[in-house]
Protein backbone atom coordinates (compact mmCIF):
# COMPACT_ATOMS: atom_id res chain seq x y z
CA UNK A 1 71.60 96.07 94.27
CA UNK A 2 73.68 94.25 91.82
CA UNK A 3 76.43 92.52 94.69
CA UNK A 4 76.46 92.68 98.71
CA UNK A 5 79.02 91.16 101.10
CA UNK A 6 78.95 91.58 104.94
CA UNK A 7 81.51 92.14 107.18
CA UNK A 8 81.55 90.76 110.72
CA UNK A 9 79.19 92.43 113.35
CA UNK A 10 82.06 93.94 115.65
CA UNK A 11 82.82 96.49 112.43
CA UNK A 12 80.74 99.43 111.77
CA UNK A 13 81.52 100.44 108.44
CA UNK A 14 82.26 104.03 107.20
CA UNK A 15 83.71 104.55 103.63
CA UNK A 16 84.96 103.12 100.81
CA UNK A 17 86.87 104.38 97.67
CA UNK A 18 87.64 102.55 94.39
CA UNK A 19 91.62 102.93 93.65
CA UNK A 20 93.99 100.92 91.71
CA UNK A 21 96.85 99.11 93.31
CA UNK A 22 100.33 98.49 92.80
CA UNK A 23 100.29 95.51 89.99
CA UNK A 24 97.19 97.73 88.21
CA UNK A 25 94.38 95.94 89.21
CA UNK A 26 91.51 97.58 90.17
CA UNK A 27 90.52 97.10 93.85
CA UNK A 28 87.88 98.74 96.76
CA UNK A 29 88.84 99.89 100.11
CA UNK A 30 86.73 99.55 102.46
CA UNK A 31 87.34 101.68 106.00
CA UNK A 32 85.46 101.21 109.40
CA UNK A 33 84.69 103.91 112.37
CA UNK A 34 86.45 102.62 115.87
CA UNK A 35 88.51 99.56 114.52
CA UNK A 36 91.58 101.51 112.72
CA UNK A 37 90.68 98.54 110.02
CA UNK A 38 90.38 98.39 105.84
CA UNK A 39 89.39 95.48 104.24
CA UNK A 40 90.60 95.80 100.37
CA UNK A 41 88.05 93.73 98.22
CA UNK A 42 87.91 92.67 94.06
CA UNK A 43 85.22 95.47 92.55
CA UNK A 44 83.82 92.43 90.67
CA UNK A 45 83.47 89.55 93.21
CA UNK A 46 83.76 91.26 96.13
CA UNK A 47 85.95 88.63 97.51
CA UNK A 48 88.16 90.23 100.44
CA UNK A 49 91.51 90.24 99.87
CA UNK A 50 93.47 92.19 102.09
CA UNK A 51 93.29 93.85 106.00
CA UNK A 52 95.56 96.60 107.03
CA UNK A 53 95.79 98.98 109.89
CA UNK A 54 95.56 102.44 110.00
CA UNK A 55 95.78 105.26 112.38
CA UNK A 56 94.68 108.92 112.72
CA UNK A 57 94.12 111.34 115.56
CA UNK A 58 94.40 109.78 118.80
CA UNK A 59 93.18 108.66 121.40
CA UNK A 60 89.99 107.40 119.17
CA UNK A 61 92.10 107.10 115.58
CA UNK A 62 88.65 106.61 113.74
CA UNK A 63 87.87 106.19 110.07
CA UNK A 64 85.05 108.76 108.18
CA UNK A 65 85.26 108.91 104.59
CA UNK A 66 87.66 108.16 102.16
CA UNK A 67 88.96 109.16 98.90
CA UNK A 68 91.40 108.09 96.37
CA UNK A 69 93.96 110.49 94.77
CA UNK A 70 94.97 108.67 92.06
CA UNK A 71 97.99 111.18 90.51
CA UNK A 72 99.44 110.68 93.58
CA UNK A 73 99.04 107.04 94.35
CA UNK A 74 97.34 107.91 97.93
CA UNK A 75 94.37 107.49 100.11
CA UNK A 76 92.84 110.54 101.73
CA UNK A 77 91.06 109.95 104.66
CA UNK A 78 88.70 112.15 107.18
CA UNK A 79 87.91 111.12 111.05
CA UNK A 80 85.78 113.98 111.99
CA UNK A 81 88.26 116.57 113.23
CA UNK A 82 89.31 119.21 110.88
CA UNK A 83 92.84 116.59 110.19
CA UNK A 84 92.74 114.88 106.29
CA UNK A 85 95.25 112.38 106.45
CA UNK A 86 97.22 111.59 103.27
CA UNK A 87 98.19 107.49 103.62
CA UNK A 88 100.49 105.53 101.29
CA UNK A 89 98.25 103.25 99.01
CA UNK A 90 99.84 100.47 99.49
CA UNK A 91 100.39 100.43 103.75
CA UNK A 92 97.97 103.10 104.92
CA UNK A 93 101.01 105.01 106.51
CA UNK A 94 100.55 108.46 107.09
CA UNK A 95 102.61 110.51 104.63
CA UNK A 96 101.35 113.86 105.75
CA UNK A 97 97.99 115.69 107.04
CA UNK A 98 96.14 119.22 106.18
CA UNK A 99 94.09 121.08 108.74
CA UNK A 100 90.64 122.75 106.49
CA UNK A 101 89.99 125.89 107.01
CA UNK A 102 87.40 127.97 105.94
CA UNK A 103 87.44 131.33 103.85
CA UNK A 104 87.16 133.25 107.15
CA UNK A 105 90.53 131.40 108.71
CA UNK A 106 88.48 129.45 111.18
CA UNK A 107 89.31 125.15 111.41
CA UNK A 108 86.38 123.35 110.06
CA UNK A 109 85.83 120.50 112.39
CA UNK A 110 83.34 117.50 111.33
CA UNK A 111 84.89 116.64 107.73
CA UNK A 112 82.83 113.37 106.76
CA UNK A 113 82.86 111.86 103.07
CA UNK A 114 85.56 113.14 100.85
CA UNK A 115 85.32 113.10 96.99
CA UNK A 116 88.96 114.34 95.15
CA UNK A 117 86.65 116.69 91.89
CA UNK A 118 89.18 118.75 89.80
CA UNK A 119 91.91 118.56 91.69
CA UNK A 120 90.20 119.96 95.15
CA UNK A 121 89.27 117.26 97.97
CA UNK A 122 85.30 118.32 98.66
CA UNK A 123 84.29 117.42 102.05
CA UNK A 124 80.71 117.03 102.98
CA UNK A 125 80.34 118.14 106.84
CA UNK A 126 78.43 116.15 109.35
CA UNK A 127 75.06 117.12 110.21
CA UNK A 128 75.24 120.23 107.70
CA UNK A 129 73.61 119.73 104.00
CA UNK A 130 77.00 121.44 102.27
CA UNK A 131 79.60 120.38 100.82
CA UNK A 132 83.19 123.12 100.85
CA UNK A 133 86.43 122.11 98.33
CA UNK A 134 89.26 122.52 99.95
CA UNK A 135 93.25 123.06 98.10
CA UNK A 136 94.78 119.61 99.04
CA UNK A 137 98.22 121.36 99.57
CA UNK A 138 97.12 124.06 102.27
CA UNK A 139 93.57 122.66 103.02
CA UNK A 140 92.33 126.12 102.50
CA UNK A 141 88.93 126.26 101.71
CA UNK A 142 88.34 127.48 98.06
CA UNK A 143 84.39 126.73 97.31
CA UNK A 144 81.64 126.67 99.74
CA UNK A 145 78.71 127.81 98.03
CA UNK A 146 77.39 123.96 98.01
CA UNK A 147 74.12 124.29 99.94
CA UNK A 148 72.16 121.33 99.16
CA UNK A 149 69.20 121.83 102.13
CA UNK A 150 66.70 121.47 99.93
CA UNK A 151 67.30 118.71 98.12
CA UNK A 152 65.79 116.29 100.75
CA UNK A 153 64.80 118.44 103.59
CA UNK A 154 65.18 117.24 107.01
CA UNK A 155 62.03 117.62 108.16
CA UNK A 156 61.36 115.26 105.38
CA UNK A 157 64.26 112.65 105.70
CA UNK A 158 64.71 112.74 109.65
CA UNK A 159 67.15 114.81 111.86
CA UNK A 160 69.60 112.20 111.99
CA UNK A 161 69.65 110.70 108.39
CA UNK A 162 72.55 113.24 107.64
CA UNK A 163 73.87 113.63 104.25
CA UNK A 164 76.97 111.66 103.50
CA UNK A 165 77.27 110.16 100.22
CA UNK A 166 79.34 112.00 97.18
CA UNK A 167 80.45 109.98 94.16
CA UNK A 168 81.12 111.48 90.90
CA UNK A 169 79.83 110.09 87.68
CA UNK A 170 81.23 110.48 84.26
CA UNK A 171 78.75 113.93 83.76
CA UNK A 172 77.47 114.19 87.38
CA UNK A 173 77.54 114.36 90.95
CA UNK A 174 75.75 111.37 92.76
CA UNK A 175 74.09 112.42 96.22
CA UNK A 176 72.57 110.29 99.04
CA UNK A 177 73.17 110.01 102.64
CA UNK A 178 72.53 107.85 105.77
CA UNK A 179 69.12 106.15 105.47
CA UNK A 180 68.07 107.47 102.64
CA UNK A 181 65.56 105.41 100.02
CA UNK A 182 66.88 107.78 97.45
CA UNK A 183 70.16 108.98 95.19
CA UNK A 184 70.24 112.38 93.47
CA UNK A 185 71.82 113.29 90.54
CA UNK A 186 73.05 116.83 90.47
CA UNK A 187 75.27 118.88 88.16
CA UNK A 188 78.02 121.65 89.62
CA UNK A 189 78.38 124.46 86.36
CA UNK A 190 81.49 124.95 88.28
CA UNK A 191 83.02 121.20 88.70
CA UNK A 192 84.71 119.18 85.38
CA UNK A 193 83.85 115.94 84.73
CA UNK A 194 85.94 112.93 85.24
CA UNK A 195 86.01 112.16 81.48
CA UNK A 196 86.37 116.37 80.73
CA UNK A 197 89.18 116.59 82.87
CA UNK A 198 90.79 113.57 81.68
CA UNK A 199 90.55 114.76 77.76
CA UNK A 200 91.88 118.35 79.11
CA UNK A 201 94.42 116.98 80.38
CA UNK A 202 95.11 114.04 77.93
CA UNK A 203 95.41 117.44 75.42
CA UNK A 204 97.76 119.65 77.50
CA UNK A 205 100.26 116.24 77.54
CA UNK A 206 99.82 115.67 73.54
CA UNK A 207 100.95 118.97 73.19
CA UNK A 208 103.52 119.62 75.17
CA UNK A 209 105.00 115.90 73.70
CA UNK A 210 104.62 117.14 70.22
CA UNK A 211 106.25 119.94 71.29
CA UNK A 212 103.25 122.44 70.03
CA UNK A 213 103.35 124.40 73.30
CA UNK A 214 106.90 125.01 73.48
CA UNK A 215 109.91 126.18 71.60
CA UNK A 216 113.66 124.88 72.07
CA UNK A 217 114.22 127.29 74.80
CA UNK A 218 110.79 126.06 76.51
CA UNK A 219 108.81 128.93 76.09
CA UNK A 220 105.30 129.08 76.03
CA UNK A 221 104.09 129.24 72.40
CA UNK A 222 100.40 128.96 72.67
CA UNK A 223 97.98 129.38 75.24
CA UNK A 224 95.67 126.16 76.28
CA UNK A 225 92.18 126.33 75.28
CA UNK A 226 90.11 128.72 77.89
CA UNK A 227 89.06 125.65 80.61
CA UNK A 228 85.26 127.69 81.03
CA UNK A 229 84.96 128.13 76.81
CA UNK A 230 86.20 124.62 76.44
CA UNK A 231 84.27 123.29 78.62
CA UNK A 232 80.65 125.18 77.56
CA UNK A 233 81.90 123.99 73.80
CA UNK A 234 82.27 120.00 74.88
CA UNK A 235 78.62 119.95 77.15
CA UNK A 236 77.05 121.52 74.62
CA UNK A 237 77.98 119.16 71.99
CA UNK A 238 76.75 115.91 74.66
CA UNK A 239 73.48 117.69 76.26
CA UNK A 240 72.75 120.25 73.84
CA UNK A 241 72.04 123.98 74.75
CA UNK A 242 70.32 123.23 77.55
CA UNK A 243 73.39 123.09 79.58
C-alpha cells in the first residue's frame, strides 16, 4: 500500500472510479452503500475535496460500484437491482438509467462493480464468479462467457468473500474481490486495451482529419484496419507470439 485515508465509521464504503473533472484535473470518487454519499478526493494526496449526494432506486437508494465513462463526461453507477444509473459528473444527477438483460431477455438483478472495457459497461454479479458486458445504450447483454470460478475457488477463499474488484490495466484485466490477500492478472483475447483502443481510435480521427477516409462528397474511401488483424499485429509486436 503506497497511500490510505479513512473515512468516518458511520460510512461503509463501496466503489470508487478515477475520472477527470471539469477544470481537467484528475480526481477519485469515492461512493458508499446506505448513505447516498461520494466523497471526491486528489489521486495523489488523497486529501478530500468534495461531498455530494446522490440517489438511485428507492426506498434504500444505495451505492455498488462505479465507473467512469469518460467520452461522455458521466458516472455510471450500480445498486444491486438490475437499474445502471447514468449521473452528470459534475452533480451526480441522474441523466438516464438502463435495465441489463441477459441474452435470454430475462433482467439481471445483483449488478455489483462496473468497469466501462471497449465501449461495453462489464458488470461483475454478486455472489456469482462472472462477469457479462452489457451495450450501454439498451443494457442488452452482449458477452457472458466470463466464468472466472476457478480462479480462486470458494471453497478456497470463503463463501462470502465474493468477487468484486475489476480494474483494467494498460494490457490487462486486474481481479480481486472482498477479503481477498490476492490480485489476479488476467487477459480477455476478446477485450482491447486501454492504450489499443486509444491508438485505434487516435488513427480513425487522423484520418478522417486528413481527409484519407473520405472524399468531397463524404464517402467512404478506405476501409479501417480489421480491429481482430490489427489488434493480433500490435500484441504480437509487445508480447511476442505467445499471445
Amino acid at each position: 500500500v503506497i497511500k490510505a485515508t479513512d473515512i468516518d465509521d458511520m460510512y461503509f464504503g463501496e466503489g470508487s472510479t478515477y475520472f477527470t473533472d471539469a477544470d481537467g484535473n484528475g480526481r477519485l470518487i469515492f461512493i458508499t452503500y446506505e448513505e447516498q454519499t461520494a466523497f471526491i478526493y486528489d489521486p495523489i494526496t488523497l486529501t478530500k475535496l468534495q461531498t455530494l449526494s446522490y440517489e438511485t432506486t428507492p426506498p434504500w437508494n444505495e451505492g455498488w460500484g462505479i465507473t467512469f465513462d469518460s467520452f461522455e463526461g458521466e458516472f455510471i453507477l450500480s445498486d444491486g437491482t438490475s437499474t445502471l444509473f447514468f449521473m452528470d459528473r459534475d452533480t451526480l444527477q441522474v441523466k438516464r438509467r438502463i435495465v441489463v438483460t441477459r441474452f435470454d431477455g430475462t433482467e439481471q438483478d445483483d449488478l455489483n462493480e462496473l468497469e466501462l472495457m471497449g465501449g461495453l459497461i462489464c458488470c461483475n454479479i454478486w455472489y456469482a464468479d462472472e462477469i457479462i458486458c452489457v451495450d450501454k445504450i439498451t443494457g442488452r447483454s452482449v458477452r457472458e462467457y466470463y466464468d472466472l470460478s476457478t480462479l480462486y475457488p470458494r471453497e478456497e477463499r470463503g463463501y462470502y468473500n465474493v468477487l468484486n474488484g475489476i480494474a483494467l490495466g494498460e494490457d490487462h484485466v486486474l481481479i480481486t474481490g472482498k477479503r481477498w490477500d490476492r490480485m489476479y492478472k488476467v487477459r480477455f483475447d476478446d477485450w482491447l486495451s486501454c492504450s489499443l483502443a486509444i491508438d485505434l481510435l487516435s488513427w480513425l480521427i487522423e484520418r478522417i482529419l486528413k481527409h484519407h477516409l473520405f472524399d468531397g462528397q463524404r464517402r467512404l474511401l478506405k476501409k479501417p484496419p480489421n480491429p481482430r488483424a490489427w489488434r493480433r499485429r500490435r500484441l504480437r509486436s509487445v508480447y511476442g507470439d505467445t499471445c
